[in-house]
PDB file of N, CA and C in Angstrom:
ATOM      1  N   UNK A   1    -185.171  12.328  22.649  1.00  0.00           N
ATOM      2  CA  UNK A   1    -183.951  11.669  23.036  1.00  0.00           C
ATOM      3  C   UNK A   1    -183.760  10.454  22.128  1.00  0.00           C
ATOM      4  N   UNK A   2    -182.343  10.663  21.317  1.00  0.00           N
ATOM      5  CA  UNK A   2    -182.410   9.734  20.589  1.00  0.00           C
ATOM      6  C   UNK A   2    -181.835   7.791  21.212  1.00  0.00           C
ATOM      7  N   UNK A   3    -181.457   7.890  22.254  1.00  0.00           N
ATOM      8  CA  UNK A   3    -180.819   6.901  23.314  1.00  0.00           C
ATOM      9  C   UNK A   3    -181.983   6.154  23.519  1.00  0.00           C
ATOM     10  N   UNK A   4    -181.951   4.832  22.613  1.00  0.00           N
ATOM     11  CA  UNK A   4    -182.912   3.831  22.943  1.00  0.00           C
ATOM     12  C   UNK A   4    -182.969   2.913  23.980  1.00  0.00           C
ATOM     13  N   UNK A   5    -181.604   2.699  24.383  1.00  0.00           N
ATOM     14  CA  UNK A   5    -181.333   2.153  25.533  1.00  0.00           C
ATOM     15  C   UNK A   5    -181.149   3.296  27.035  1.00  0.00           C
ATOM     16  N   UNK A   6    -181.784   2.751  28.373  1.00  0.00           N
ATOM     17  CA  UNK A   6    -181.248   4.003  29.642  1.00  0.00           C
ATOM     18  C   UNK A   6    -180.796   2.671  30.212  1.00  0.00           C
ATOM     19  N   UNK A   7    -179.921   3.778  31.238  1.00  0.00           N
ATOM     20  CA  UNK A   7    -178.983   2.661  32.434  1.00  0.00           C
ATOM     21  C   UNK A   7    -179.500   3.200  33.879  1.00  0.00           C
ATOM     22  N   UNK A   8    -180.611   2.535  34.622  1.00  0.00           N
ATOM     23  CA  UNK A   8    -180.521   3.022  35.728  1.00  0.00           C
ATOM     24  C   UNK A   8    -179.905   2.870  36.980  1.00  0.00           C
ATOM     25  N   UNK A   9    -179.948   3.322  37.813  1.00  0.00           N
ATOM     26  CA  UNK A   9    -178.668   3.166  38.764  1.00  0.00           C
ATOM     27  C   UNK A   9    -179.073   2.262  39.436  1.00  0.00           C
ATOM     28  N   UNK A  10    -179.977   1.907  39.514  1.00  0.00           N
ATOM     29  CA  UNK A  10    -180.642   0.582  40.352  1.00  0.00           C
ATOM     30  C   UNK A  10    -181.717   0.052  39.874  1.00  0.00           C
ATOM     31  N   UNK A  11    -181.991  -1.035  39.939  1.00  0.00           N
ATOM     32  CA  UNK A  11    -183.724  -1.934  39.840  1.00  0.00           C
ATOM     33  C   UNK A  11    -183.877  -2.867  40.430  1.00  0.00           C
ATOM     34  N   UNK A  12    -184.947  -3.081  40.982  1.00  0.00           N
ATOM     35  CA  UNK A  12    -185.091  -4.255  41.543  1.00  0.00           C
ATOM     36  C   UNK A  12    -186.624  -4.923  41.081  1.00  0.00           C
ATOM     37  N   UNK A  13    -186.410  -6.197  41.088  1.00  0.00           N
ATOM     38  CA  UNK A  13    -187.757  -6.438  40.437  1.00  0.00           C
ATOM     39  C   UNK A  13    -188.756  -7.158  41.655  1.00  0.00           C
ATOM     40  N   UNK A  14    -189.998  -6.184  42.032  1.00  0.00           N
ATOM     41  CA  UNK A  14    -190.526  -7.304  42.947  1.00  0.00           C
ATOM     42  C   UNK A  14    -191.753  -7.906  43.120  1.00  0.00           C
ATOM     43  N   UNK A  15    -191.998  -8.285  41.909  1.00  0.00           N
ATOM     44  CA  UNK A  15    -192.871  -9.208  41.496  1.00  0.00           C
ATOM     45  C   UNK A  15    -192.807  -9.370  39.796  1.00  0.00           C
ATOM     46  N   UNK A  16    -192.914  -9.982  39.599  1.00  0.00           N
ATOM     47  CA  UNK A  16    -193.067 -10.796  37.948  1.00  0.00           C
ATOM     48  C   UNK A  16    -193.667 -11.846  38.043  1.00  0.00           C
ATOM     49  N   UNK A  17    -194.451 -11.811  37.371  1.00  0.00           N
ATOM     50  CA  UNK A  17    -195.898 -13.423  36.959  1.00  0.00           C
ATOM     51  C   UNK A  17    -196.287 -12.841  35.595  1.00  0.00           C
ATOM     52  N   UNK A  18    -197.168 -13.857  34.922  1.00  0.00           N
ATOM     53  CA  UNK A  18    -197.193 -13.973  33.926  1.00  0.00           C
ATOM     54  C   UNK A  18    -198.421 -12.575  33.520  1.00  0.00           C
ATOM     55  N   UNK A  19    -198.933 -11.708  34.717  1.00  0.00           N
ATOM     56  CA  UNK A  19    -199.689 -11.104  34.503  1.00  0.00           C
ATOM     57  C   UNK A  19    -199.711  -9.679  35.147  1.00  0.00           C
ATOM     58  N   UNK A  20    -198.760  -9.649  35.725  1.00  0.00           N
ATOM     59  CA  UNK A  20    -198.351  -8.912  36.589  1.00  0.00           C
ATOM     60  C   UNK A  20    -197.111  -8.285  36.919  1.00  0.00           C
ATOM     61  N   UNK A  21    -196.361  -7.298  36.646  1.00  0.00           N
ATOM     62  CA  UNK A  21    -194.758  -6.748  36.598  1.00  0.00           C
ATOM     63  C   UNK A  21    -194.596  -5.419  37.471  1.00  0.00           C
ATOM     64  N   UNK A  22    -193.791  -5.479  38.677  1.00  0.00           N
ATOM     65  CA  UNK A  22    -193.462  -4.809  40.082  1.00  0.00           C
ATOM     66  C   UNK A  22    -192.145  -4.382  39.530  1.00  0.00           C
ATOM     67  N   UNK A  23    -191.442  -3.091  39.623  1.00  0.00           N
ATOM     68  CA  UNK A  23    -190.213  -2.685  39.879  1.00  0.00           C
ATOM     69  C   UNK A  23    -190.007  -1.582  39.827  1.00  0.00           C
ATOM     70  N   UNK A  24    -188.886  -1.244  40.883  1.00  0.00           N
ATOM     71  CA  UNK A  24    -188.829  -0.465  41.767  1.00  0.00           C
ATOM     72  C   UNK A  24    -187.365   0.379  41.197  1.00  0.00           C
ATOM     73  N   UNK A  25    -187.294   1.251  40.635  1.00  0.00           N
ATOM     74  CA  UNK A  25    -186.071   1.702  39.692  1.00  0.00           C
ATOM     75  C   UNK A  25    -185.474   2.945  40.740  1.00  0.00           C
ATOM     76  N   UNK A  26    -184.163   3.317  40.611  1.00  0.00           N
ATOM     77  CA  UNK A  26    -183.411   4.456  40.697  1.00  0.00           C
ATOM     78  C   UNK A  26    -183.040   5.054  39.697  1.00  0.00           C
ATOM     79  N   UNK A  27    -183.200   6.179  39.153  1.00  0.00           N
ATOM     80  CA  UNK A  27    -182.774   6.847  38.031  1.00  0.00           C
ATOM     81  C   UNK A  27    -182.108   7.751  37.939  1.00  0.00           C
ATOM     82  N   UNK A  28    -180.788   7.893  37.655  1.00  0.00           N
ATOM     83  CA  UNK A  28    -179.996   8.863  37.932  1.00  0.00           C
ATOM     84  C   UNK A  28    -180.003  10.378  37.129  1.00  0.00           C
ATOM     85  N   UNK A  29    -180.016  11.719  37.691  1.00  0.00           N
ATOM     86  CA  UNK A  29    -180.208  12.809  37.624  1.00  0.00           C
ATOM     87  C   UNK A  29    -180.050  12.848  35.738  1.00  0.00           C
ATOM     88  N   UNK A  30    -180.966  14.023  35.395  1.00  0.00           N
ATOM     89  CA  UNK A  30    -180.455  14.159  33.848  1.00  0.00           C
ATOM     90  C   UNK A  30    -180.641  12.678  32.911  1.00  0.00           C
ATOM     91  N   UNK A  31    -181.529  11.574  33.138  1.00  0.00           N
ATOM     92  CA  UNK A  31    -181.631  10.324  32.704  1.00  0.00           C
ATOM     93  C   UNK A  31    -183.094  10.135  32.079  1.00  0.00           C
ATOM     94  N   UNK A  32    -182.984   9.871  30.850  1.00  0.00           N
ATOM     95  CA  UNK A  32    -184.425   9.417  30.024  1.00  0.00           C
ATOM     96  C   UNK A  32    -184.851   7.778  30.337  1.00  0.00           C
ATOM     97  N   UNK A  33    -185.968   7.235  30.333  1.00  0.00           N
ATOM     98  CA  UNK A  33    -186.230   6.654  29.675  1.00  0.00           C
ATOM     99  C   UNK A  33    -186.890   6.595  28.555  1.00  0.00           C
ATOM    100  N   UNK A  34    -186.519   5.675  27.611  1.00  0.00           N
ATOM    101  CA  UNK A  34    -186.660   5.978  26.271  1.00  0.00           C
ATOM    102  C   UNK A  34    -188.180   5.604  25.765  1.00  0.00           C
ATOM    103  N   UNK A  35    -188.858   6.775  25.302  1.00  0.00           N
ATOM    104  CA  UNK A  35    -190.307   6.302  24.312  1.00  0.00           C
ATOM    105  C   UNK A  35    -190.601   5.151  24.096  1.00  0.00           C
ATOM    106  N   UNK A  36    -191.662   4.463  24.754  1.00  0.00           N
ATOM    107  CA  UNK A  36    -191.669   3.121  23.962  1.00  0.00           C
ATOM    108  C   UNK A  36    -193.454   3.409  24.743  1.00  0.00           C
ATOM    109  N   UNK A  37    -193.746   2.111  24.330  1.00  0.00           N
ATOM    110  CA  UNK A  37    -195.313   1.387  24.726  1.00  0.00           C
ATOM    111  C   UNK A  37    -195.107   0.063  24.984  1.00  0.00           C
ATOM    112  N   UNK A  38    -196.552  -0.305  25.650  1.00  0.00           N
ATOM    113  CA  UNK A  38    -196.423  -1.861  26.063  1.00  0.00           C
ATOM    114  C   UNK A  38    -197.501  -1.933  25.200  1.00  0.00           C
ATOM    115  N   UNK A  39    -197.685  -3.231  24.422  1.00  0.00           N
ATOM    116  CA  UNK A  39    -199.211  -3.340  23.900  1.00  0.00           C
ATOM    117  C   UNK A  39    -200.060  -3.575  24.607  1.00  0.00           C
ATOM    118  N   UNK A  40    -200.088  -4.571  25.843  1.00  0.00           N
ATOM    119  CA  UNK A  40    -201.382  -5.486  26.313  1.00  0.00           C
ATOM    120  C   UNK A  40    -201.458  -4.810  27.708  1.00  0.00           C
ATOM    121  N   UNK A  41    -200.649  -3.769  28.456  1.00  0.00           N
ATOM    122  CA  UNK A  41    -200.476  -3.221  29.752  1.00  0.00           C
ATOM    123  C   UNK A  41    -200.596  -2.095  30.052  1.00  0.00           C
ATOM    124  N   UNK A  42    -201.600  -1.823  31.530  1.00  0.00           N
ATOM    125  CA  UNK A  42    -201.540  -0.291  31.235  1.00  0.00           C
ATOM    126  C   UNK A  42    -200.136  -0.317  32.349  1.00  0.00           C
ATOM    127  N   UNK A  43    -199.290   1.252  32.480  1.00  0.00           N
ATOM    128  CA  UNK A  43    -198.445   1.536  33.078  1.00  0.00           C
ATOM    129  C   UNK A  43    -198.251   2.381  34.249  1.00  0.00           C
ATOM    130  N   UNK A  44    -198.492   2.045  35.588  1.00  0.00           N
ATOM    131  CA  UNK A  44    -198.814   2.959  36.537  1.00  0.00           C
ATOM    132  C   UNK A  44    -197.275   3.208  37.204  1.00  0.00           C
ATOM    133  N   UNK A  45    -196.886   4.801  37.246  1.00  0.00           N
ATOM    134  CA  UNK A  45    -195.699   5.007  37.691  1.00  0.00           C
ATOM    135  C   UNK A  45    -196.009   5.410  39.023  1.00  0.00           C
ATOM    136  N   UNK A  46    -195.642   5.598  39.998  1.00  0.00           N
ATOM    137  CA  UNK A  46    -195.568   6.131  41.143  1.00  0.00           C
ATOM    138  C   UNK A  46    -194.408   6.494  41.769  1.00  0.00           C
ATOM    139  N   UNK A  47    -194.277   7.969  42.261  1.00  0.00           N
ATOM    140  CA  UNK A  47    -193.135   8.442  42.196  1.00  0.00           C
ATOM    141  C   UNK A  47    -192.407   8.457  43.700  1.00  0.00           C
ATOM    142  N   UNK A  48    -191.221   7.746  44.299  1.00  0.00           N
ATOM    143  CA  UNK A  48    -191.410   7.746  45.678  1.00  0.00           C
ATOM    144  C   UNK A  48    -190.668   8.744  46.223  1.00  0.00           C
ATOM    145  N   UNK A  49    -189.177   9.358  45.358  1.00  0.00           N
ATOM    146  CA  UNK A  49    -188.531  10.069  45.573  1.00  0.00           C
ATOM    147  C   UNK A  49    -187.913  10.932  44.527  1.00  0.00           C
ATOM    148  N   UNK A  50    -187.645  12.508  44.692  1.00  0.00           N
ATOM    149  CA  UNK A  50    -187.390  13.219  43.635  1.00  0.00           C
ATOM    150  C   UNK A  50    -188.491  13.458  42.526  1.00  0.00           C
ATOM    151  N   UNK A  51    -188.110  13.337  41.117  1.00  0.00           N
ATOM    152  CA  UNK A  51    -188.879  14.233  40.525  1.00  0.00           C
ATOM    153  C   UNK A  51    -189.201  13.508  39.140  1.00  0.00           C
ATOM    154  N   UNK A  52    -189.965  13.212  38.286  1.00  0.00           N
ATOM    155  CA  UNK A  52    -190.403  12.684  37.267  1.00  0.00           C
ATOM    156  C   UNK A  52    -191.273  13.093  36.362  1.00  0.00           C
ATOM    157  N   UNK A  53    -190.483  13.491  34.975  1.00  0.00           N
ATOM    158  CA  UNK A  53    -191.247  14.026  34.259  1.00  0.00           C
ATOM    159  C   UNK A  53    -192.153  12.861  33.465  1.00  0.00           C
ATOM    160  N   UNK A  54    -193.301  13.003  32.980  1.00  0.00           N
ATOM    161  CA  UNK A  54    -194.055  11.862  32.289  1.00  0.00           C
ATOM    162  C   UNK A  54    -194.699  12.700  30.756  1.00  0.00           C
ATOM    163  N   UNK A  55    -194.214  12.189  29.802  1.00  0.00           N
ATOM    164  CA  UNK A  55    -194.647  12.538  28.589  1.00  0.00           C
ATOM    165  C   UNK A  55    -195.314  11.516  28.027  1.00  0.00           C
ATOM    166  N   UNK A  56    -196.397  11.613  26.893  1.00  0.00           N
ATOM    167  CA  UNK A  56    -197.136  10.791  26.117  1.00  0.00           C
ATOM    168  C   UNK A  56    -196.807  11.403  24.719  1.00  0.00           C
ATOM    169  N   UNK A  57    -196.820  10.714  23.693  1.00  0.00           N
ATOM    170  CA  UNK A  57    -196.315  10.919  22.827  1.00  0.00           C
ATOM    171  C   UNK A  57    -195.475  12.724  22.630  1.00  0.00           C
ATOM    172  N   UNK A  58    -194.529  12.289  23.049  1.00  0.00           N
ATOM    173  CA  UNK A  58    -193.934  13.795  22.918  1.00  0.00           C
ATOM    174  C   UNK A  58    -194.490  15.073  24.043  1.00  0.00           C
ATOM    175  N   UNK A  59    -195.506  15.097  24.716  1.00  0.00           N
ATOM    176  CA  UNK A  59    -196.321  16.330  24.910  1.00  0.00           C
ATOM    177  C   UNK A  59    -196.451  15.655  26.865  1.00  0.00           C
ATOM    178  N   UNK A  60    -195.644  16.661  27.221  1.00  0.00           N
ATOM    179  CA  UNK A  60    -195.718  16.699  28.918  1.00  0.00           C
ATOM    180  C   UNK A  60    -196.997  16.990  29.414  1.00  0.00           C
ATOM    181  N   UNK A  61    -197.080  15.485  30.252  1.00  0.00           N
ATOM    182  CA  UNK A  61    -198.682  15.756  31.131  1.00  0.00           C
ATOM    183  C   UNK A  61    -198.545  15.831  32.394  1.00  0.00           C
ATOM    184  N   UNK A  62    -197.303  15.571  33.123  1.00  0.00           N
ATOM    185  CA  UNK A  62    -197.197  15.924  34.418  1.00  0.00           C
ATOM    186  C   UNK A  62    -195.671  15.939  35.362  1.00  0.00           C
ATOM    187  N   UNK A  63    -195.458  16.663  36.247  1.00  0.00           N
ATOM    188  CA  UNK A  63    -193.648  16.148  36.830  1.00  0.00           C
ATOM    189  C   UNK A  63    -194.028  15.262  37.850  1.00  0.00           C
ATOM    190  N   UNK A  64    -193.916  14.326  38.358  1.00  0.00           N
ATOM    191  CA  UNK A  64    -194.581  13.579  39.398  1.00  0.00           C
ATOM    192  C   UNK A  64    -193.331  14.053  40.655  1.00  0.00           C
ATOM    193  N   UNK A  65    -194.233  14.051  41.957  1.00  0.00           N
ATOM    194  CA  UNK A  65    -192.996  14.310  43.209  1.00  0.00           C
ATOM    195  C   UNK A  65    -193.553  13.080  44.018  1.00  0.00           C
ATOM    196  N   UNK A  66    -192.425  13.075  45.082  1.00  0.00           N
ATOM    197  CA  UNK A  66    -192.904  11.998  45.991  1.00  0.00           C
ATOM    198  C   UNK A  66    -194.565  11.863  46.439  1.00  0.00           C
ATOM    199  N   UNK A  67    -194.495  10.601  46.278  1.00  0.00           N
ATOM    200  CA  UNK A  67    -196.249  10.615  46.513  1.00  0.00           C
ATOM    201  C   UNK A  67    -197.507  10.489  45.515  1.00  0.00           C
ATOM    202  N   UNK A  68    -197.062  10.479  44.366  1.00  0.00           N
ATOM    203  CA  UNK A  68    -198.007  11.461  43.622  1.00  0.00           C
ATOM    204  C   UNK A  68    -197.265  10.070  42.127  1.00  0.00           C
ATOM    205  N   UNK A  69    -198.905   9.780  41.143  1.00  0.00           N
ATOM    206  CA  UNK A  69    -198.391   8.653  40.021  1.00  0.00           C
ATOM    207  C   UNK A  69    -199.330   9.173  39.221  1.00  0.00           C
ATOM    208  N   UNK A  70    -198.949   8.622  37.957  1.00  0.00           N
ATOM    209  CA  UNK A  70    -199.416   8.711  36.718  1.00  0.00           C
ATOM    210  C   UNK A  70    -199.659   7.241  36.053  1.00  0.00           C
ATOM    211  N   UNK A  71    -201.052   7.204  35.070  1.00  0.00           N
ATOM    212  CA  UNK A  71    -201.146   6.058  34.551  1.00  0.00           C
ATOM    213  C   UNK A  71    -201.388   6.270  32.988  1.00  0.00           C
ATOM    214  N   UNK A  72    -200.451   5.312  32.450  1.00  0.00           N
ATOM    215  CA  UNK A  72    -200.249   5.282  30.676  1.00  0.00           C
ATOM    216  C   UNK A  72    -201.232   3.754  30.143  1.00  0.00           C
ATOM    217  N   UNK A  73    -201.249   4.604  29.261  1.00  0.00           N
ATOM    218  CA  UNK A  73    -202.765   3.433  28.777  1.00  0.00           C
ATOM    219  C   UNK A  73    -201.738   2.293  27.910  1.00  0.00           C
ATOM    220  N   UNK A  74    -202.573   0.892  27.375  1.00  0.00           N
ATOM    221  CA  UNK A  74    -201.623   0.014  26.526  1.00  0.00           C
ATOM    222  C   UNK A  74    -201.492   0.899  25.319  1.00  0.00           C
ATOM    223  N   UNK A  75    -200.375   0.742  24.280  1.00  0.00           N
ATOM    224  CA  UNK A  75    -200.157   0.943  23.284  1.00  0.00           C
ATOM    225  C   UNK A  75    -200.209   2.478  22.753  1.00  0.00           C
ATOM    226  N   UNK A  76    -199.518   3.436  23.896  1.00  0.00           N
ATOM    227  CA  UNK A  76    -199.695   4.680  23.337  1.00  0.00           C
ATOM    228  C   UNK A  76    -197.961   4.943  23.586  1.00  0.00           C
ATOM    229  N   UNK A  77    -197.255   5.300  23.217  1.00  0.00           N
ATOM    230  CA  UNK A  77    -195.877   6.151  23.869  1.00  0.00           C
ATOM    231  C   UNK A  77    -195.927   7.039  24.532  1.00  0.00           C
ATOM    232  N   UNK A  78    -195.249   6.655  25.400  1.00  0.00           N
ATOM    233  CA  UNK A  78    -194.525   7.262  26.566  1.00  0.00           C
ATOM    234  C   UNK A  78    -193.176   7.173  26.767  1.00  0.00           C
ATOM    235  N   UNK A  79    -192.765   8.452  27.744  1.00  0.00           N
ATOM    236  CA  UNK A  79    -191.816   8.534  27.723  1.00  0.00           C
ATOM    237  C   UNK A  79    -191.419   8.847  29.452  1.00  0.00           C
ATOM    238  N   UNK A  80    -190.116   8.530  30.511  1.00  0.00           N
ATOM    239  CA  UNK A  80    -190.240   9.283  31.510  1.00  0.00           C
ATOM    240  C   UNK A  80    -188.700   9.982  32.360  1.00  0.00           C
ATOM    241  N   UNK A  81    -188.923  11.062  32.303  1.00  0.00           N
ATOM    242  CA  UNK A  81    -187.294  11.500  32.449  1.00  0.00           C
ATOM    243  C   UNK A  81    -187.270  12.361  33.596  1.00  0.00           C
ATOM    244  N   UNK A  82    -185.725  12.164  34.348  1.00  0.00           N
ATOM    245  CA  UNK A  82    -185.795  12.336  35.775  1.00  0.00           C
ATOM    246  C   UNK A  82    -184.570  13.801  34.887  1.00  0.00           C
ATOM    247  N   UNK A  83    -185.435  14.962  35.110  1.00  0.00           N
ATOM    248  CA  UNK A  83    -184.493  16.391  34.322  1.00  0.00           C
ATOM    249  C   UNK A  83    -183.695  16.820  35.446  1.00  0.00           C
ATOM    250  N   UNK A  84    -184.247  16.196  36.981  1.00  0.00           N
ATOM    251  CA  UNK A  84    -183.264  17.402  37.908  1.00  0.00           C
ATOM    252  C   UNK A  84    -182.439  17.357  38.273  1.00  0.00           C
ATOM    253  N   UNK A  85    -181.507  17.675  39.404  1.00  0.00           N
ATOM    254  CA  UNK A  85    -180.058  16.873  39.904  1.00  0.00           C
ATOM    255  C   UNK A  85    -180.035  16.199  40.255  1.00  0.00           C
ATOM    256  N   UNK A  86    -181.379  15.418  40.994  1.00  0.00           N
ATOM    257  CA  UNK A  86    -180.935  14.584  41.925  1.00  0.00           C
ATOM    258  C   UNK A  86    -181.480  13.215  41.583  1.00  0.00           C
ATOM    259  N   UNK A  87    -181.184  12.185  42.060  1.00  0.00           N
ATOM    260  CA  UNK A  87    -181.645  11.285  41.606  1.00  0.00           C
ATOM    261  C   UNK A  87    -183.128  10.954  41.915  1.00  0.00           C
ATOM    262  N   UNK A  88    -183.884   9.780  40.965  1.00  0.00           N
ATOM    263  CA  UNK A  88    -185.475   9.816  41.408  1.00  0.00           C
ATOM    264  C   UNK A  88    -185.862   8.742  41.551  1.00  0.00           C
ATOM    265  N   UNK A  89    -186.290   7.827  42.578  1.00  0.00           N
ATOM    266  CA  UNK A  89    -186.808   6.424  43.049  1.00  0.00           C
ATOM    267  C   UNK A  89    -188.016   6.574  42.656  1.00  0.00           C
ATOM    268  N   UNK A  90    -188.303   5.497  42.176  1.00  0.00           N
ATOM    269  CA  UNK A  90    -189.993   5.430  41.743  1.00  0.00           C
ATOM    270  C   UNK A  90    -190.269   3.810  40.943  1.00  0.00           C
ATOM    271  N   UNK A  91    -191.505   3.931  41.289  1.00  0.00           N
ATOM    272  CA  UNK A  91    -191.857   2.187  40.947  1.00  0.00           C
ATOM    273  C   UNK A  91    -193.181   1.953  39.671  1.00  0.00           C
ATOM    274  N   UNK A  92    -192.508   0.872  38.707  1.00  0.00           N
ATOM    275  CA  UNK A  92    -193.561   0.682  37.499  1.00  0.00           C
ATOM    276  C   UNK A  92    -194.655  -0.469  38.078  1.00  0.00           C
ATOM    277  N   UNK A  93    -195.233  -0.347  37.817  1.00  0.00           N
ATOM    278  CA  UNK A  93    -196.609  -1.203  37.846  1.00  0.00           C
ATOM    279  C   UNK A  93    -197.152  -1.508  36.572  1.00  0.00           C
ATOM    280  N   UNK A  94    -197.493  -2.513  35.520  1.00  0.00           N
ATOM    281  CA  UNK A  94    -197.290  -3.246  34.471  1.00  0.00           C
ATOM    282  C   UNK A  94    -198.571  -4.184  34.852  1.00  0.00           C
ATOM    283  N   UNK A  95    -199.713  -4.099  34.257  1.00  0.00           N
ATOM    284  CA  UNK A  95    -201.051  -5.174  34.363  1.00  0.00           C
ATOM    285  C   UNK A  95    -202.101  -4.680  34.229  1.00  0.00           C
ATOM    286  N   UNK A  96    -202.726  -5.433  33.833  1.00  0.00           N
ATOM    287  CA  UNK A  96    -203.023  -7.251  34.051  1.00  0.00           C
ATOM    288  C   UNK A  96    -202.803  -7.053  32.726  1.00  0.00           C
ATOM    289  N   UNK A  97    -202.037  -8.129  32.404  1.00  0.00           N
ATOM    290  CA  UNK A  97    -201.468  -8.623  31.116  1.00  0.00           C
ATOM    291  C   UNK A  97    -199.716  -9.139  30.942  1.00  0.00           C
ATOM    292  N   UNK A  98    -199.922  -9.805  29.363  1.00  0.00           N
ATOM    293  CA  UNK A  98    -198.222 -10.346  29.624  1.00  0.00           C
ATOM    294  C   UNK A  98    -197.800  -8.463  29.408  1.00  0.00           C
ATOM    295  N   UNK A  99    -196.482  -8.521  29.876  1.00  0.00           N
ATOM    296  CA  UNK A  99    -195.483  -7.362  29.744  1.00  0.00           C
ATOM    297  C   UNK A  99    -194.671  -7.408  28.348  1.00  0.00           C
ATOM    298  N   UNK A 100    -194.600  -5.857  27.559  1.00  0.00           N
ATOM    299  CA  UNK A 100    -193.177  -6.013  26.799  1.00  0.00           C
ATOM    300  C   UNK A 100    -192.953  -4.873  26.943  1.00  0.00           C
ATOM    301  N   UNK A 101    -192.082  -4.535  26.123  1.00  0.00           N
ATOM    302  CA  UNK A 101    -191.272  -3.150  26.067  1.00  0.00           C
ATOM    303  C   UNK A 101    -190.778  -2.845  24.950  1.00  0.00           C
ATOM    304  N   UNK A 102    -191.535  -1.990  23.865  1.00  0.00           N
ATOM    305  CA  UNK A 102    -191.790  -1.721  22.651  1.00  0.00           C
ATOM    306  C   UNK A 102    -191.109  -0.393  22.759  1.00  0.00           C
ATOM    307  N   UNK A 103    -189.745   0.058  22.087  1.00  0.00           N
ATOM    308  CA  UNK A 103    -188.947   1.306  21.884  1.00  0.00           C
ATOM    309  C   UNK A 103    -190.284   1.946  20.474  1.00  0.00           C
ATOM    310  N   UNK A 104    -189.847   3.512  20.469  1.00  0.00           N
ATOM    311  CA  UNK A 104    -190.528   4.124  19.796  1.00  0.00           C
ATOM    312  C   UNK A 104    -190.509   4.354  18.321  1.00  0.00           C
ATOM    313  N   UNK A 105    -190.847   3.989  17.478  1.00  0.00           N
ATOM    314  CA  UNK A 105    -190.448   4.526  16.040  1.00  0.00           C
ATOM    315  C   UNK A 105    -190.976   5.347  15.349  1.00  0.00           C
ATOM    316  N   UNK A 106    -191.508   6.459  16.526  1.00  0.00           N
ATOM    317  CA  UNK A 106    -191.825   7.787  15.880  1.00  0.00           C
ATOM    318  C   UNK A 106    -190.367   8.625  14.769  1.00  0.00           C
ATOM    319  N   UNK A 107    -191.040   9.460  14.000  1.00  0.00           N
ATOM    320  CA  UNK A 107    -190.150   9.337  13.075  1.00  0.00           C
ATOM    321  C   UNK A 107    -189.093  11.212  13.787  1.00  0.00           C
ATOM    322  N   UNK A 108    -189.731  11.507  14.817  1.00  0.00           N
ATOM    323  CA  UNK A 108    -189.452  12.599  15.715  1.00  0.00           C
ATOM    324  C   UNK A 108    -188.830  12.380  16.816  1.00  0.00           C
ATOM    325  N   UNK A 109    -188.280  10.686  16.537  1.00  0.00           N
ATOM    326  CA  UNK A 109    -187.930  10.547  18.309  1.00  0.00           C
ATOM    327  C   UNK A 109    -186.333  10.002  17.910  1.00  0.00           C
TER     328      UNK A 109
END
């Protein structure tokens, strides 16, 4: 997906400290987020509603359903896209470390 920027239908952020990053996203049906990495953070998704695909560099490791998370190590790409109709609630977890959000410059993405 070449769309470096996604728009999700909701976020809420509920927690941010200098070491620590909580939020709680809605993602609307058919919606990427775009390849990127954090350097200093690992990334724990947890999926609360609907359906979530989770890729690492390019190559699908799991669809997450309610209940059910995946964790991305610092500094690898990832990617996570909600393919089905419906929309998908699910929450990032970001730590211990500062947070960024590094888009991908694979030369395939």
């Amino acid at each position: 997906m070449n769309n470096k920027q996604y728009n999700p239908a909701d976020m809420e952020v509920i927690v941010q400290s200098d070491q620590v990053r909580v939020v709680e996203f809605l993602l609307p049906p058919h919606t990427p987020v775009p390849e990127h990495h954090h350097s200093n953070t690992e990334e724990i998704c947890y999926c609360l509603s609907g359906e979530l695909a989770c890729n690492i560099q390019g190559q699908r490791q799991c669809v997450l359903k309610s209940g059910e998370r995946f964790r991305f190590a610092p500094g690898i790409d990832h990617e996570l896209i909600n393919e089905g109709d419906s929309p998908c609630r699910f929450v990032l977890i970001h730590g211990v470390g500062e947070f960024n959000f590094i888009p991908s410059n694979r030369s395939n993405r």
